[in-house]
Protein backbone atom coordinates (compact mmCIF):
# COMPACT_ATOMS: atom_id res chain seq x y z
CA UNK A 1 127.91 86.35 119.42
CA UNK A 2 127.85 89.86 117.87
CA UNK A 3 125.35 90.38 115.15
CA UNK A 4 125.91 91.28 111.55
CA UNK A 5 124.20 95.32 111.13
CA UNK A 6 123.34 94.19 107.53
CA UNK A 7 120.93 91.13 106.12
CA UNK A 8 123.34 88.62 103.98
CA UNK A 9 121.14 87.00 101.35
CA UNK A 10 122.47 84.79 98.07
CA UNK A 11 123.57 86.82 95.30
CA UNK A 12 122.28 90.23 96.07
CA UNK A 13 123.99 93.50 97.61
CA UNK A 14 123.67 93.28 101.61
CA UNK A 15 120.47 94.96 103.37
CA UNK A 16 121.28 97.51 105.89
CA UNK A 17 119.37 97.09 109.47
CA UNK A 18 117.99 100.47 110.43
CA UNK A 19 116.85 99.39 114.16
CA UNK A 20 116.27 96.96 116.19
CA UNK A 21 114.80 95.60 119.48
CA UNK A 22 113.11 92.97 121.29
CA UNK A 23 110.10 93.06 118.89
CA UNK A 24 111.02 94.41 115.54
CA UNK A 25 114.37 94.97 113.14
CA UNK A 26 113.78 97.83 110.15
CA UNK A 27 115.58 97.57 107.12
CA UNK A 28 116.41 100.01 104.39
CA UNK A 29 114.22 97.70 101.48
CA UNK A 30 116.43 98.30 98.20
CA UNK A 31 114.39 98.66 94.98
CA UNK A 32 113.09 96.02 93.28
CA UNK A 33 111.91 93.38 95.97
CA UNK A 34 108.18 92.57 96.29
CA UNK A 35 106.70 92.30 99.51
CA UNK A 36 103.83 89.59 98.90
CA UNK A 37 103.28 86.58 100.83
CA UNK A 38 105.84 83.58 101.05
CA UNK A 39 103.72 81.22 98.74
CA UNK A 40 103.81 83.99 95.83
CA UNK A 41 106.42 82.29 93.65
CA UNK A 42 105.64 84.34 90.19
CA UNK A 43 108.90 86.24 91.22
CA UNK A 44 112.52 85.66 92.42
CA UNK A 45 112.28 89.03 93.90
CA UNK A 46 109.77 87.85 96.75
CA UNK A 47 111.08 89.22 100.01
CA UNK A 48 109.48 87.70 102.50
CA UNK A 49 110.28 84.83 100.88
CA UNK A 50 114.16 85.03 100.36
CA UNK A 51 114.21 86.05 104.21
CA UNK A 52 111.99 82.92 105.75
CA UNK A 53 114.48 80.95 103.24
CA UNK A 54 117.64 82.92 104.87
CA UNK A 55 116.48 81.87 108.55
CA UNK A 56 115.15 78.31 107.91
CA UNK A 57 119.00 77.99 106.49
CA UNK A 58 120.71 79.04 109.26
CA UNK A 59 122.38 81.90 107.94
CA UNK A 60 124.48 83.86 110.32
CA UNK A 61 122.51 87.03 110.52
CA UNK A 62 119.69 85.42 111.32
CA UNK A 63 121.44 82.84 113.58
CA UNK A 64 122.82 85.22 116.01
CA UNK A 65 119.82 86.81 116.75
CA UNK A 66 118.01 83.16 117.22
CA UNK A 67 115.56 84.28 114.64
CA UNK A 68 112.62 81.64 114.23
CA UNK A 69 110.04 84.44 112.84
CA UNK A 70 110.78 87.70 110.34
CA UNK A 71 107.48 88.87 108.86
CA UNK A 72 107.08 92.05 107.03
CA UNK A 73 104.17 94.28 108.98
CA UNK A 74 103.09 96.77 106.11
CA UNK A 75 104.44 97.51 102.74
CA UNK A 76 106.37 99.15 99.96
CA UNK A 77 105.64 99.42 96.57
CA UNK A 78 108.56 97.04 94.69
CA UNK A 79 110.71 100.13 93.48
CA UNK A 80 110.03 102.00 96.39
CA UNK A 81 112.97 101.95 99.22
CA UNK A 82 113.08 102.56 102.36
CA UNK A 83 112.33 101.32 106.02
CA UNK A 84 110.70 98.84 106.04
CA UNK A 85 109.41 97.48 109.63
CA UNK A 86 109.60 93.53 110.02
CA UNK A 87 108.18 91.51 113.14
CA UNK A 88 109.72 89.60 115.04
CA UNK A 89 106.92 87.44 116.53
CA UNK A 90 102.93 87.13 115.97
CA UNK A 91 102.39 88.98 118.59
CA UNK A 92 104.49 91.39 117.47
CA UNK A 93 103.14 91.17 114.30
CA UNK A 94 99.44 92.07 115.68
CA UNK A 95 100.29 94.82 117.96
CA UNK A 96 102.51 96.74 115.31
CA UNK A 97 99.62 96.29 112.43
CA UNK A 98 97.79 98.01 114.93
CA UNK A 99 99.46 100.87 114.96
CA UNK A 100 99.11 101.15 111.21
CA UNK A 101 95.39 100.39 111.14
CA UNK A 102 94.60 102.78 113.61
CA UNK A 103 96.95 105.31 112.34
CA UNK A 104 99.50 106.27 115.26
CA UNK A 105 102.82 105.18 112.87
CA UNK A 106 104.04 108.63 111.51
CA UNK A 107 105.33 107.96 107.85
CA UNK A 108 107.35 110.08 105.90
CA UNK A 109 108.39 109.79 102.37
CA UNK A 110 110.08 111.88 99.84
CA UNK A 111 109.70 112.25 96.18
CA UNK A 112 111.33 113.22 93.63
CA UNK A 113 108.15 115.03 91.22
CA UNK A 114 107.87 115.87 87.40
CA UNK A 115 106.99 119.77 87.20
CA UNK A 116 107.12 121.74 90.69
CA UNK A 117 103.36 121.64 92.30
CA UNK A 118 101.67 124.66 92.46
CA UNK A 119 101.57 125.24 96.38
CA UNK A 120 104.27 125.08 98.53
CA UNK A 121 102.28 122.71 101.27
CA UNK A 122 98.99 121.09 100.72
CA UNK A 123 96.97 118.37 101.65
CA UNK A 124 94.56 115.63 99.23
CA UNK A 125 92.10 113.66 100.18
CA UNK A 126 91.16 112.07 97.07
CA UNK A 127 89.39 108.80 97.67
CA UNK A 128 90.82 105.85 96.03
CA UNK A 129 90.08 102.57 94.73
CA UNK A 130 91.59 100.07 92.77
CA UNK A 131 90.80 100.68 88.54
CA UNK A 132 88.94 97.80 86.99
CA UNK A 133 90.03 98.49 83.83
CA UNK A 134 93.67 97.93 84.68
CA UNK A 135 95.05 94.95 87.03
CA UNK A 136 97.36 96.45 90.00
CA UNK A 137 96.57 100.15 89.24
CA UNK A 138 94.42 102.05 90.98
CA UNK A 139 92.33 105.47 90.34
CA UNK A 140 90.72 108.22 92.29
CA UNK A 141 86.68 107.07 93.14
CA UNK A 142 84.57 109.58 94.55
CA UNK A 143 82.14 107.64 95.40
CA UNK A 144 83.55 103.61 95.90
CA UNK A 145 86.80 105.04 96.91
CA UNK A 146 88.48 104.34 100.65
CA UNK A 147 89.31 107.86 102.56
CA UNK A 148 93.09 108.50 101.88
CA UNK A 149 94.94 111.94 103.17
CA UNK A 150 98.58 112.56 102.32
CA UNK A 151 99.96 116.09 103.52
CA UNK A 152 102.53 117.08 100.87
CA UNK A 153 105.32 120.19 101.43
CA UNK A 154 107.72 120.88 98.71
CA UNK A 155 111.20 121.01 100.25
CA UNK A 156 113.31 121.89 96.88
CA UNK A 157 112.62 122.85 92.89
CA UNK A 158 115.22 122.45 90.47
CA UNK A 159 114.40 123.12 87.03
CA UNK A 160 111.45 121.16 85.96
CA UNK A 161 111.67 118.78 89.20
CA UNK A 162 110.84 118.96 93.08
CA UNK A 163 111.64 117.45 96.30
CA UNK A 164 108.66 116.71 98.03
CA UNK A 165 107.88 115.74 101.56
CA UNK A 166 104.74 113.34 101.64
CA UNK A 167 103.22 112.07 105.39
CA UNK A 168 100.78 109.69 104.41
CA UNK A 169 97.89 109.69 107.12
CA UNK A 170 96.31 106.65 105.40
CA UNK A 171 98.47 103.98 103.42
CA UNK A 172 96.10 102.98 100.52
CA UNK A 173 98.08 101.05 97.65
CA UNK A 174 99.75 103.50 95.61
CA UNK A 175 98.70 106.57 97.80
CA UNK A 176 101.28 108.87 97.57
CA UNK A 177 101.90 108.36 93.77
CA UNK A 178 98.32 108.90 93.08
CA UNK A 179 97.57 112.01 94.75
CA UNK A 180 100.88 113.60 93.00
CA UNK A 181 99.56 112.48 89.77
CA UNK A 182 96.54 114.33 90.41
CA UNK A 183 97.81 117.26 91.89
CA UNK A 184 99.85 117.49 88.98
CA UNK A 185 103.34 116.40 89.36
CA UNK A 186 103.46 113.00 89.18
CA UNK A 187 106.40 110.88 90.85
CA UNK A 188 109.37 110.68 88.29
CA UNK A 189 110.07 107.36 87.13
CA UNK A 190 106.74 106.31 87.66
CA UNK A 191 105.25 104.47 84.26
CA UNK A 192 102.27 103.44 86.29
CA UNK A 193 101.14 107.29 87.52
CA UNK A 194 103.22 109.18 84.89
CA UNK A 195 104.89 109.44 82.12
CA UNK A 196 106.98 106.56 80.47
CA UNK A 197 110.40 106.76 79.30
CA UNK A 198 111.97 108.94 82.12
CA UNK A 199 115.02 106.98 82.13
CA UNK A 200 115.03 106.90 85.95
CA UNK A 201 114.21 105.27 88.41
CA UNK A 202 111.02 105.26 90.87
CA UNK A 203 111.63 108.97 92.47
CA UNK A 204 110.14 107.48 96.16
CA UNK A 205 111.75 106.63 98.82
CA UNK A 206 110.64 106.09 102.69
CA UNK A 207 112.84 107.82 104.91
CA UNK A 208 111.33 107.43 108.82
CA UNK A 209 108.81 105.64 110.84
CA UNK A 210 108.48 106.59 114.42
CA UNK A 211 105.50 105.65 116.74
CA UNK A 212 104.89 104.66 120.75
CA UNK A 213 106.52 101.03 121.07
CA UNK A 214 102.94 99.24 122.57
CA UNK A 215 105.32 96.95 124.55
CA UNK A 216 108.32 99.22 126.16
CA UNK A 217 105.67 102.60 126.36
CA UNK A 218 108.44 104.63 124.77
CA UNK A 219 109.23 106.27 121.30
CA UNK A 220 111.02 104.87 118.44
CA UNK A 221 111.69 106.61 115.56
CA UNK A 222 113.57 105.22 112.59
CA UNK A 223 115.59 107.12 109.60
CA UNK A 224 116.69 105.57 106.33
CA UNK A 225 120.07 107.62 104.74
CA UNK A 226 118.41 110.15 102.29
CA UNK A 227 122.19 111.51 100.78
CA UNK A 228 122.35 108.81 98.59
CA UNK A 229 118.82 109.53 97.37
CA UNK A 230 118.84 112.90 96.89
CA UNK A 231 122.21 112.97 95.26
CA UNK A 232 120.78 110.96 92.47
CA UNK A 233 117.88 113.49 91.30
CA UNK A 234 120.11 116.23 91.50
CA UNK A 235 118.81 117.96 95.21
CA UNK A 236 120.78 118.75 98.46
CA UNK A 237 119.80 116.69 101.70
CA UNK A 238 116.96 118.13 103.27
CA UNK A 239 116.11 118.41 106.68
CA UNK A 240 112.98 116.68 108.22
């Protein structure tokens, strides 16, 4: 039975499937879905979800692969797109987190910034924590914050924007957006970080994930398309 490349669900556009083998399947995450747990029913945009849904139903895509088990193994902020890594089993599931929590999954991002940063490559380590003042947001803490590192190079500068490459070492909620704000440049489109009213969307967008498979001992590394992306701020596709 051949197997559909894309994710079929109910009255959305098609997910593309990055990669695949015996213990995960990547997907390039379109804006807008939330990636919170299945009983989190406060949206209709809850992915995990919409895709335990999809396999309990039988739905081809799903079907050919004899899918029992689909769980997502870190996350992306709602608007953010991207690959996004999914596990096929729990044991899967445990051995992948792993390689987040201990930091041997290589991220990279790019966003699109407000204002060109000052330096063409540079590094934060602001320490962040989540704001008590404001629900979901969170704010640089000196002293309460968790360690965070993103290494930041600006690939292009048109006008009044950039193209920034950001490899998050650690993936604290909101990490990458946070330490542009601070440095400066915060992403465009972001109401949260920025400044509202930009009249575009999120500027972020997670374009590869590679790491040392802990079950085959071999190296997979993952792209999402970036044309698409960079087309819509304006830049020419960089190369990583």
């Amino acid at each position: 039975m051949a197997k559909p490349d894309r994710i079929e669900l109910p009255g959305v556009e098609p997910i593309a499937i990055l990669h695949e083998d015996r213990s995960v399947l990547a997907i390039d995450k379109p804006r807008g879905w939330m990636l919170v747990p299945f009983s989190w029913q406060k949206t209709n945009r809850n992915l995990q979800a919409a895709l335990t849904s999809s396999i309990a139903a039988g739905d081809f895509w799903a079907r050919s692969r004899g899918l029992k088990f689909l769980r997502f193994v870190h996350r992306l902020d709602a608007e953010t797109s991207g690959v996004l890594l999914l596990a096929k089993s729990p044991g899967a599931l445990d051995a992948i987190s792993g390689l987040f929590e201990s930091r041997q999954m290589e991220k990279t991002y790019l966003a699109v910034t407000r204002g060109a940063p000052k330096q063409s490559e540079w590094i934060c380590r602001l320490k962040l924590a989540p704001d008590p003042q404001a629900i979901g947001r969170v704010k640089v803490d000196a002293r309460r914050g968790k360690a965070a590192e993103t290494w930041f190079r600006v690939r292009q500068i048109r006008g009044t924007t950039a193209l920034v490459e950001a490899r998050p070492l650690t993936g604290r909620t909101h990490q990458i957006r946070v330490h542009l704000a601070e440095s400066g440049c915060p992403v465009k489109g972001d109401e949260l970080y920025g400044r509202a009213g930009d009249g575009v969307r999120l500027g972020l967008r997670a374009v590869r994930l590679a790491y040392r498979d802990p079950f085959m001992r071999r190296r997979v590394e993952i792209h999402a398309p970036m044309e698409e992306f960079c087309r819509e701020y304006g830049f020419e596709l960089p190369s990583l």
